[in-house]
PDB file of N, CA and C in Angstrom:
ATOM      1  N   UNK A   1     133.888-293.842  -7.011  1.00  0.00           N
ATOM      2  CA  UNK A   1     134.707-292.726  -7.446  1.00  0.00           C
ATOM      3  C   UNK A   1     135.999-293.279  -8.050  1.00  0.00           C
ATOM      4  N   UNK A   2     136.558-292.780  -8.909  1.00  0.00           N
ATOM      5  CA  UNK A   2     137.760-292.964  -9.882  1.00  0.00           C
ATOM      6  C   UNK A   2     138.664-292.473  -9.662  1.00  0.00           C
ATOM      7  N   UNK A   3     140.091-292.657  -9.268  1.00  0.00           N
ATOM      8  CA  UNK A   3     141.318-292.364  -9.225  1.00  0.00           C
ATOM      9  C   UNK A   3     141.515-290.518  -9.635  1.00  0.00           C
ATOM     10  N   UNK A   4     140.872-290.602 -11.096  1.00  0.00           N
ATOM     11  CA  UNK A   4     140.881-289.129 -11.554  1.00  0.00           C
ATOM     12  C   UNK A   4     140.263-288.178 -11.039  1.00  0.00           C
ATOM     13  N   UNK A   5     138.762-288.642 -10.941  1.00  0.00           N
ATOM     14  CA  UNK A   5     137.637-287.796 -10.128  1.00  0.00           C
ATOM     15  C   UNK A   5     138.061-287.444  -8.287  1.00  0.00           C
ATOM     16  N   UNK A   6     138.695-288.726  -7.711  1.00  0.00           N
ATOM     17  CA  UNK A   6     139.570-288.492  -6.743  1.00  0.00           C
ATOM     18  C   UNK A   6     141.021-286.899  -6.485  1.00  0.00           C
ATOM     19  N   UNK A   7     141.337-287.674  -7.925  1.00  0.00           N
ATOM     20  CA  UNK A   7     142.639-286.387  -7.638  1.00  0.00           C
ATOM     21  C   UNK A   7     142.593-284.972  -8.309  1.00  0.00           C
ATOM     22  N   UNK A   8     141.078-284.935  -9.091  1.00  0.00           N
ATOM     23  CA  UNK A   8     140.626-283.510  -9.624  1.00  0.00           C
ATOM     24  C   UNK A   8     140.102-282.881  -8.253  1.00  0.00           C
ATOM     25  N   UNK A   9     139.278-283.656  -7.280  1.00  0.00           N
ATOM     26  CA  UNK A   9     138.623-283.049  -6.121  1.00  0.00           C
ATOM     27  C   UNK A   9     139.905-281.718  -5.406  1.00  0.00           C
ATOM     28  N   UNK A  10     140.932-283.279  -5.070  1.00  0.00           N
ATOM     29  CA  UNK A  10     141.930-282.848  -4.094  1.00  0.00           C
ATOM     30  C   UNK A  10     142.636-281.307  -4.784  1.00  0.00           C
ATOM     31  N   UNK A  11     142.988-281.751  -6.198  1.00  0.00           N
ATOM     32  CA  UNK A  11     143.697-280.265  -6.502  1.00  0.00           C
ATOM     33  C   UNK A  11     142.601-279.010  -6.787  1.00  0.00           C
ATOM     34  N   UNK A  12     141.966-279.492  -6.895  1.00  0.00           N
ATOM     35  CA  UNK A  12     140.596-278.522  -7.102  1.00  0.00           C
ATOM     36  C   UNK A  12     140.709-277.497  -5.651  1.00  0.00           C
ATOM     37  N   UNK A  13     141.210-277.967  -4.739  1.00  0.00           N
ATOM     38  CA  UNK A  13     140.805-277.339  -3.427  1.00  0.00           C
ATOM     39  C   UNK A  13     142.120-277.102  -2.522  1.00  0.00           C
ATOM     40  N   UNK A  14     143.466-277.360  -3.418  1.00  0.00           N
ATOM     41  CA  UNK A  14     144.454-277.492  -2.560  1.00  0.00           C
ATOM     42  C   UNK A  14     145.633-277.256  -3.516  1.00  0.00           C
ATOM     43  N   UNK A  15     146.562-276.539  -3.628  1.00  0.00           N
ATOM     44  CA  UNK A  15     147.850-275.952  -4.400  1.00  0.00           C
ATOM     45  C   UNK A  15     148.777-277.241  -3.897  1.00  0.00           C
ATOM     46  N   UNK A  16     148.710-278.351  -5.103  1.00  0.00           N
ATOM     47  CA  UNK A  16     149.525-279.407  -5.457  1.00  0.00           C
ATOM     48  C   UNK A  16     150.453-279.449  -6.319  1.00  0.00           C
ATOM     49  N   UNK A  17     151.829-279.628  -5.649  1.00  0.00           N
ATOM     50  CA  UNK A  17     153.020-280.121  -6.362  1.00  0.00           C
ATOM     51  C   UNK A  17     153.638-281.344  -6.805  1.00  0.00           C
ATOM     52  N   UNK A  18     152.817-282.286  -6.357  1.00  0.00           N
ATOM     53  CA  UNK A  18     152.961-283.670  -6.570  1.00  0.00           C
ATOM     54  C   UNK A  18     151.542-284.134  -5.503  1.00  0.00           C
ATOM     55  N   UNK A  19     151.178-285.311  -6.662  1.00  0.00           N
ATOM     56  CA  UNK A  19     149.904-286.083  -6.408  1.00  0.00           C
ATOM     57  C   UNK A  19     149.412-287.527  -6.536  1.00  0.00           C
ATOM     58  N   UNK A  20     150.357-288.300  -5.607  1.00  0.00           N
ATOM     59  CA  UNK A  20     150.187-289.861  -6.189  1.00  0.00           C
ATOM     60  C   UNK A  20     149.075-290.083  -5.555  1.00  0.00           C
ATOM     61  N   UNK A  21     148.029-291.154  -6.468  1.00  0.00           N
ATOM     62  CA  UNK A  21     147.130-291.667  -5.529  1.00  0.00           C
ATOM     63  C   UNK A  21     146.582-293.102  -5.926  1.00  0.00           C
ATOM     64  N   UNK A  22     146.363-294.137  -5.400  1.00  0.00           N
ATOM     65  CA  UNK A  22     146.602-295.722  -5.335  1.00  0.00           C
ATOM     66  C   UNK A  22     145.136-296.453  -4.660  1.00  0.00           C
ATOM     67  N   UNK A  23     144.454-296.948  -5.357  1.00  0.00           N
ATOM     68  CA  UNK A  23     143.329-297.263  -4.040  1.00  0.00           C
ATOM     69  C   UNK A  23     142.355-298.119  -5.045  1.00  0.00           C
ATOM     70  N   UNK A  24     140.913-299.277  -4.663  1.00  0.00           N
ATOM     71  CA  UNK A  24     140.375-299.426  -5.485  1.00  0.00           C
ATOM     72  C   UNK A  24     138.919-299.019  -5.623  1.00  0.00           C
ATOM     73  N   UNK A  25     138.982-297.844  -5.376  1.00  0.00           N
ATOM     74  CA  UNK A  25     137.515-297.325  -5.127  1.00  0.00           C
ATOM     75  C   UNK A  25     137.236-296.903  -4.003  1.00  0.00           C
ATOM     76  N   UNK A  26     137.174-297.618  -3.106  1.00  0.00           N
ATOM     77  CA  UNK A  26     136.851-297.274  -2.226  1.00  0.00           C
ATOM     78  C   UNK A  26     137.864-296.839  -0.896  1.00  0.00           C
ATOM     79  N   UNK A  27     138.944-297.504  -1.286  1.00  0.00           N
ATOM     80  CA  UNK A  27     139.892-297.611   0.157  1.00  0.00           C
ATOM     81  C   UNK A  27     141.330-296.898  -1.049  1.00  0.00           C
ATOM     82  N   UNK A  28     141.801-295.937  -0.471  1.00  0.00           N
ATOM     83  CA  UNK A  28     142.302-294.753  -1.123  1.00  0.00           C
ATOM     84  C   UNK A  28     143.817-294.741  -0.380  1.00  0.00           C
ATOM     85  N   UNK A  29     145.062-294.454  -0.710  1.00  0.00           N
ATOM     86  CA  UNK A  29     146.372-293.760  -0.569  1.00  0.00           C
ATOM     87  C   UNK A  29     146.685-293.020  -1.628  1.00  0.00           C
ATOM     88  N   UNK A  30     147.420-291.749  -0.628  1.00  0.00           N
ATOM     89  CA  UNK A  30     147.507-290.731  -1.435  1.00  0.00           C
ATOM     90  C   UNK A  30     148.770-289.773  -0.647  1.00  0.00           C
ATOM     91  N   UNK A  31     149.852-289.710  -1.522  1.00  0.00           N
ATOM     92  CA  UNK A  31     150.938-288.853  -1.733  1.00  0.00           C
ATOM     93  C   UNK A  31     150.891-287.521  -1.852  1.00  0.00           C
ATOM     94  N   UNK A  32     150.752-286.356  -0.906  1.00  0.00           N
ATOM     95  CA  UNK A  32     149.909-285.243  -1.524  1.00  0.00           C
ATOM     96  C   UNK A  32     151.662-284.343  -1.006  1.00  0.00           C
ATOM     97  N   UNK A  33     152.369-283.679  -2.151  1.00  0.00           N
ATOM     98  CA  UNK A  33     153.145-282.335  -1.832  1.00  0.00           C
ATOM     99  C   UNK A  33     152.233-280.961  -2.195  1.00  0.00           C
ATOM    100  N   UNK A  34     152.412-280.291  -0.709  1.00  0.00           N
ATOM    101  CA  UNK A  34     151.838-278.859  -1.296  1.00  0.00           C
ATOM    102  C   UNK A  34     152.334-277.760  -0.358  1.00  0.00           C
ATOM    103  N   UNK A  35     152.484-276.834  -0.855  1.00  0.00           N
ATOM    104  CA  UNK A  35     152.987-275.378  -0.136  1.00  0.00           C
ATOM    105  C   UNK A  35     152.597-275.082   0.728  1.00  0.00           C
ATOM    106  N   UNK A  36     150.769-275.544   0.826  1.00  0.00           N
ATOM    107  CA  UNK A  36     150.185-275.088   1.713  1.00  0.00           C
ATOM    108  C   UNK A  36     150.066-275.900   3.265  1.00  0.00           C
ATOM    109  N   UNK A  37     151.102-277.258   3.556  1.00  0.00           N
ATOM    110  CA  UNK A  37     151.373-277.923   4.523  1.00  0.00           C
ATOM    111  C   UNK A  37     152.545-277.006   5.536  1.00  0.00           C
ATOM    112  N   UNK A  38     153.207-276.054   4.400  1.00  0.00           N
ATOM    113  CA  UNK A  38     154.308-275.471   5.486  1.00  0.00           C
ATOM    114  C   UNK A  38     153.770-274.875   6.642  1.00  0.00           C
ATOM    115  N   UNK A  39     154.579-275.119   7.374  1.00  0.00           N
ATOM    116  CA  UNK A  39     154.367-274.730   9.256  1.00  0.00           C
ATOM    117  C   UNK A  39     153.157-275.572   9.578  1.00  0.00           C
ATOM    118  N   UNK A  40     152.463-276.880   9.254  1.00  0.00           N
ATOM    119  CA  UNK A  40     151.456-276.995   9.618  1.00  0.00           C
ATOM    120  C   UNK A  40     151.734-278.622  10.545  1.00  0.00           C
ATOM    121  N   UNK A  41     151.048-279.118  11.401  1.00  0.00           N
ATOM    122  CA  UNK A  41     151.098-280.315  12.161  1.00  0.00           C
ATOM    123  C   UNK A  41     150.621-280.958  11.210  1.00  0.00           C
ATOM    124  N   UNK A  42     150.623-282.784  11.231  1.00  0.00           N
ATOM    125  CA  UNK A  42     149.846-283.118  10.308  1.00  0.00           C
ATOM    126  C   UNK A  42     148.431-283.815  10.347  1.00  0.00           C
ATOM    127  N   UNK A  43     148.035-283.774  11.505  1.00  0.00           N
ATOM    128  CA  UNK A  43     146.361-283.307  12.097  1.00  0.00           C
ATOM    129  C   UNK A  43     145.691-282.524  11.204  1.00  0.00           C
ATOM    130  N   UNK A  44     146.615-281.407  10.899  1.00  0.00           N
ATOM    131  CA  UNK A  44     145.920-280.012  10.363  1.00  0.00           C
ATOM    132  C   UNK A  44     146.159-280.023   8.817  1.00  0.00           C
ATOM    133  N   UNK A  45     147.328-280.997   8.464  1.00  0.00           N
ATOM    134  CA  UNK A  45     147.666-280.981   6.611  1.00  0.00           C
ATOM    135  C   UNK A  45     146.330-282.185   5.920  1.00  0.00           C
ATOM    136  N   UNK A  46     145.726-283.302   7.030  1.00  0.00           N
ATOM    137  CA  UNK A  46     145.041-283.756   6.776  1.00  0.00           C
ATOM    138  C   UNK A  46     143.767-283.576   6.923  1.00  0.00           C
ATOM    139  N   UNK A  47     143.203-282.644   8.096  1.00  0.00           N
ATOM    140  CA  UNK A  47     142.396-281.796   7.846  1.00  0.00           C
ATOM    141  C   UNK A  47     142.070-281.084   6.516  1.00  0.00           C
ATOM    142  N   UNK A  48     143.292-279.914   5.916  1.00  0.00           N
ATOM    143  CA  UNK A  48     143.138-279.309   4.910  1.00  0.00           C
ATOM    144  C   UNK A  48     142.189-280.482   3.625  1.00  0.00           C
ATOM    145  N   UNK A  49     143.057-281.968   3.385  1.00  0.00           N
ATOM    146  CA  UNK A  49     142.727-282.320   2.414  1.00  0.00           C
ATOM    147  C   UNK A  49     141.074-283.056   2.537  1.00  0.00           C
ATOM    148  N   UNK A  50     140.775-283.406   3.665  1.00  0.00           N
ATOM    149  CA  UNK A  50     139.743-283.634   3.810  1.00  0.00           C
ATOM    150  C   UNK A  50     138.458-282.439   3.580  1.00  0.00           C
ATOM    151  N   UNK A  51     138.526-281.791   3.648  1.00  0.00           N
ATOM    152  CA  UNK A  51     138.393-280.521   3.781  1.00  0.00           C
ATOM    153  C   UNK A  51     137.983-279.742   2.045  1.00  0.00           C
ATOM    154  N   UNK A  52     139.177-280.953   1.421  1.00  0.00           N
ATOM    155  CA  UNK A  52     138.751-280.464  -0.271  1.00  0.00           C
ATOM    156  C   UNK A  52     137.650-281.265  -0.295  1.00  0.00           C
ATOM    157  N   UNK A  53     137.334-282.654   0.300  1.00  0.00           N
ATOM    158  CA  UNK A  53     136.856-283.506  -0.329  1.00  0.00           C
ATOM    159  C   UNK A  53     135.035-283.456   0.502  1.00  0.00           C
ATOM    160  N   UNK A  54     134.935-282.354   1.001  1.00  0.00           N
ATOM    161  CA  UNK A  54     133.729-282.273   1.831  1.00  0.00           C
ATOM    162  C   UNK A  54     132.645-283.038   1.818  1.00  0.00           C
ATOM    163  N   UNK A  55     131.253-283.063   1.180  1.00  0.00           N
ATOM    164  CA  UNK A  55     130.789-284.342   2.027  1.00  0.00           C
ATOM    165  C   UNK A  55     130.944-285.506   1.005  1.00  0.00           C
ATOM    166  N   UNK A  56     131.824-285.908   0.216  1.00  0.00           N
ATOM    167  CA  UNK A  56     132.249-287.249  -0.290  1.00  0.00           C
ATOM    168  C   UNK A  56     132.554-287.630   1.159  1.00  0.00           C
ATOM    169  N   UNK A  57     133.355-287.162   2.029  1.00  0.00           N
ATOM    170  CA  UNK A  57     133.553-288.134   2.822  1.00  0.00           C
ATOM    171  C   UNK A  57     132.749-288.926   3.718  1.00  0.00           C
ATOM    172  N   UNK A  58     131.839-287.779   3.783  1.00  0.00           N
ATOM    173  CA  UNK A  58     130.396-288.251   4.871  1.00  0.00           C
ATOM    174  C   UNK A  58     129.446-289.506   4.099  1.00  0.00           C
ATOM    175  N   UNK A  59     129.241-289.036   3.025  1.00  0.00           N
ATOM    176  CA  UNK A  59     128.213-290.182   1.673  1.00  0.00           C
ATOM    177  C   UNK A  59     128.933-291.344   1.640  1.00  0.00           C
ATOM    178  N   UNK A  60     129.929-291.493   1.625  1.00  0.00           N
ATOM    179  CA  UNK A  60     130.639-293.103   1.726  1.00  0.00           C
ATOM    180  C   UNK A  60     131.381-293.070   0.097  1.00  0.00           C
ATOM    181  N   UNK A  61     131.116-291.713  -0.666  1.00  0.00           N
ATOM    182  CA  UNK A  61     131.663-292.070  -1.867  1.00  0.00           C
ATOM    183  C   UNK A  61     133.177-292.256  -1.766  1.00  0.00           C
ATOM    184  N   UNK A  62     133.856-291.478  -0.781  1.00  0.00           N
ATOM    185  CA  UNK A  62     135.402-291.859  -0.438  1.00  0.00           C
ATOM    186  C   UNK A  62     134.964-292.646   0.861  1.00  0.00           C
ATOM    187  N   UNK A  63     135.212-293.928   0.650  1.00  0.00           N
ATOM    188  CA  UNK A  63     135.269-294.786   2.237  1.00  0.00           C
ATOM    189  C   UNK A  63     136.088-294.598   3.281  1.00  0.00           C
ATOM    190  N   UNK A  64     137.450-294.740   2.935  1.00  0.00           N
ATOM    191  CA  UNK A  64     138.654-294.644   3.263  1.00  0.00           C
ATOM    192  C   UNK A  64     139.805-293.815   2.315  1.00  0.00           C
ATOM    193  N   UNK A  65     140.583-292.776   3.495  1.00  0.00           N
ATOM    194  CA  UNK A  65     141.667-291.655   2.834  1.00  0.00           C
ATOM    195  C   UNK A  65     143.206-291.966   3.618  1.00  0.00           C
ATOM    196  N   UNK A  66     144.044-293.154   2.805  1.00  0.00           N
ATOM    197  CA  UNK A  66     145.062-292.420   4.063  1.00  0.00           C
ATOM    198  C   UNK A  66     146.291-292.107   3.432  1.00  0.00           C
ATOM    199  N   UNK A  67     147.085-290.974   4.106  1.00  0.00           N
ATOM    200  CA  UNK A  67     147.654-289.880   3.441  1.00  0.00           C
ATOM    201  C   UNK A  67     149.047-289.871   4.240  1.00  0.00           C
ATOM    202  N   UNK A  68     150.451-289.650   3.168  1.00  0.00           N
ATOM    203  CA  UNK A  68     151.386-288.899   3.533  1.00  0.00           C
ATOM    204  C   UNK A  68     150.893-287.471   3.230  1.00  0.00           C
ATOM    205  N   UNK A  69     151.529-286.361   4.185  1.00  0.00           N
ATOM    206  CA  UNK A  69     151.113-284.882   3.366  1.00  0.00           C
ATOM    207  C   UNK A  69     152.652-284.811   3.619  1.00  0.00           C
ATOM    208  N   UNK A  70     152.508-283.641   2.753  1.00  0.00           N
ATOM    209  CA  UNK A  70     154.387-283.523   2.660  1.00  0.00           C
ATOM    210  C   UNK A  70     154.640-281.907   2.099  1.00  0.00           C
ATOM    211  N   UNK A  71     155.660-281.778   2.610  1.00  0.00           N
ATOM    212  CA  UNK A  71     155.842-279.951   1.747  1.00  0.00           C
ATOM    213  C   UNK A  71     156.682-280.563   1.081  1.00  0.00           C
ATOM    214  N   UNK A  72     157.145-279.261   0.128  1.00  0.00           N
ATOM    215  CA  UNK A  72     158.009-279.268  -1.160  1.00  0.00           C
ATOM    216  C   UNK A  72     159.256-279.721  -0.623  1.00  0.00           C
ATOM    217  N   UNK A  73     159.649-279.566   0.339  1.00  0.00           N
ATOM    218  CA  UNK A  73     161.202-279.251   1.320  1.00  0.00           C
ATOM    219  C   UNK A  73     161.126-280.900   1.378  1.00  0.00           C
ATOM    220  N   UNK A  74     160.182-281.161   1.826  1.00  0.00           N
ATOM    221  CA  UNK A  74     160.268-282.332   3.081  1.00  0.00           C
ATOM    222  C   UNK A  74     160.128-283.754   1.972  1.00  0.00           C
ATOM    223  N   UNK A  75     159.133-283.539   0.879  1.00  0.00           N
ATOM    224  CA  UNK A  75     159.317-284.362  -0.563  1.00  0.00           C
ATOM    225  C   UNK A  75     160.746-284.545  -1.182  1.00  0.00           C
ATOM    226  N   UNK A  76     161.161-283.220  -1.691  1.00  0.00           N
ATOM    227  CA  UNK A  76     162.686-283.212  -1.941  1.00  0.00           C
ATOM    228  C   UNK A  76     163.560-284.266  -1.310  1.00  0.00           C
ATOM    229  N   UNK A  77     163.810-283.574   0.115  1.00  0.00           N
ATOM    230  CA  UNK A  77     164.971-284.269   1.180  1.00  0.00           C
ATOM    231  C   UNK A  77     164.180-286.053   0.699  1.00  0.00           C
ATOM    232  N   UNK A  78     163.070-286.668   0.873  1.00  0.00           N
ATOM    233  CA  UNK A  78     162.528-287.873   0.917  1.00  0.00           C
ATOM    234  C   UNK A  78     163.029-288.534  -0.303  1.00  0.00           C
ATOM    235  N   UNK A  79     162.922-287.678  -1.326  1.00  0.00           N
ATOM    236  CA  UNK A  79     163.118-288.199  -2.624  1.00  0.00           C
ATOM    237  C   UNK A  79     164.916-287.990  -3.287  1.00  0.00           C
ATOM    238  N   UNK A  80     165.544-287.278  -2.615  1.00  0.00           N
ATOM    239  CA  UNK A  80     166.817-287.454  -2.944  1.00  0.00           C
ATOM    240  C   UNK A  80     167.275-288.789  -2.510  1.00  0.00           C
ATOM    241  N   UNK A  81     168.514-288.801  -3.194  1.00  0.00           N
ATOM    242  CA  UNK A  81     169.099-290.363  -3.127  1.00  0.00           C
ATOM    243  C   UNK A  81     170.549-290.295  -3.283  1.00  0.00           C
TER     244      UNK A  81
END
C-alpha cells in the first residue's frame, strides 16, 4: 500500500484537518487532526482510525499503524511557537 492509498482510506472514513503520514509500506506513522477526536480517550481516537482502515488491517496490507490523534485545539496549542 502507498502513502496516498494509505491517506485516501483514512480521510475517506474520518473528517481530517491535518494528515501527515511517513512509513515504508508496510510500517506506517501518522499525524491525524480531526474534530471527531473531541471528548474522546485515545484508545477510542485510535480505534476510530482503525476502524477507517477495516480489514487492511487484518490482510497484512497495513502491517503496522502508529498514531498521534489530535483535535484541532490540541494541534494548534502543539504547533504554536
Amino acid at each position: 500500500m502507498t502513502a496516498d492509498q494509505l491517506k485516501t482510506l483514512i480521510a475517506a472514513g474520518l473528517r481530517c484537518e491535518h494528515l501527515e503520514l511517513e512509513g515504508d509500506g508496510r510500517h506506517w506513522y501518522a499525524t491525524i487532526v480531526s474534530p471527531e477526536f473531541e471528548g474522546q480517550r485515545p484508545i477510542r481516537r485510535h480505534q476510530k482510525v482503525y476502524a477507517t482502515l477495516g480489514a487492511k488491517m487484518h490482510t497484512d496490507e497495513v502491517h503496522a499503524l502508529s498514531m498521534k490523534t489530535l483535535t484541532p485545539a490540541e494541534w494548534a496549542a502543539q504547533t504554536a511557537t
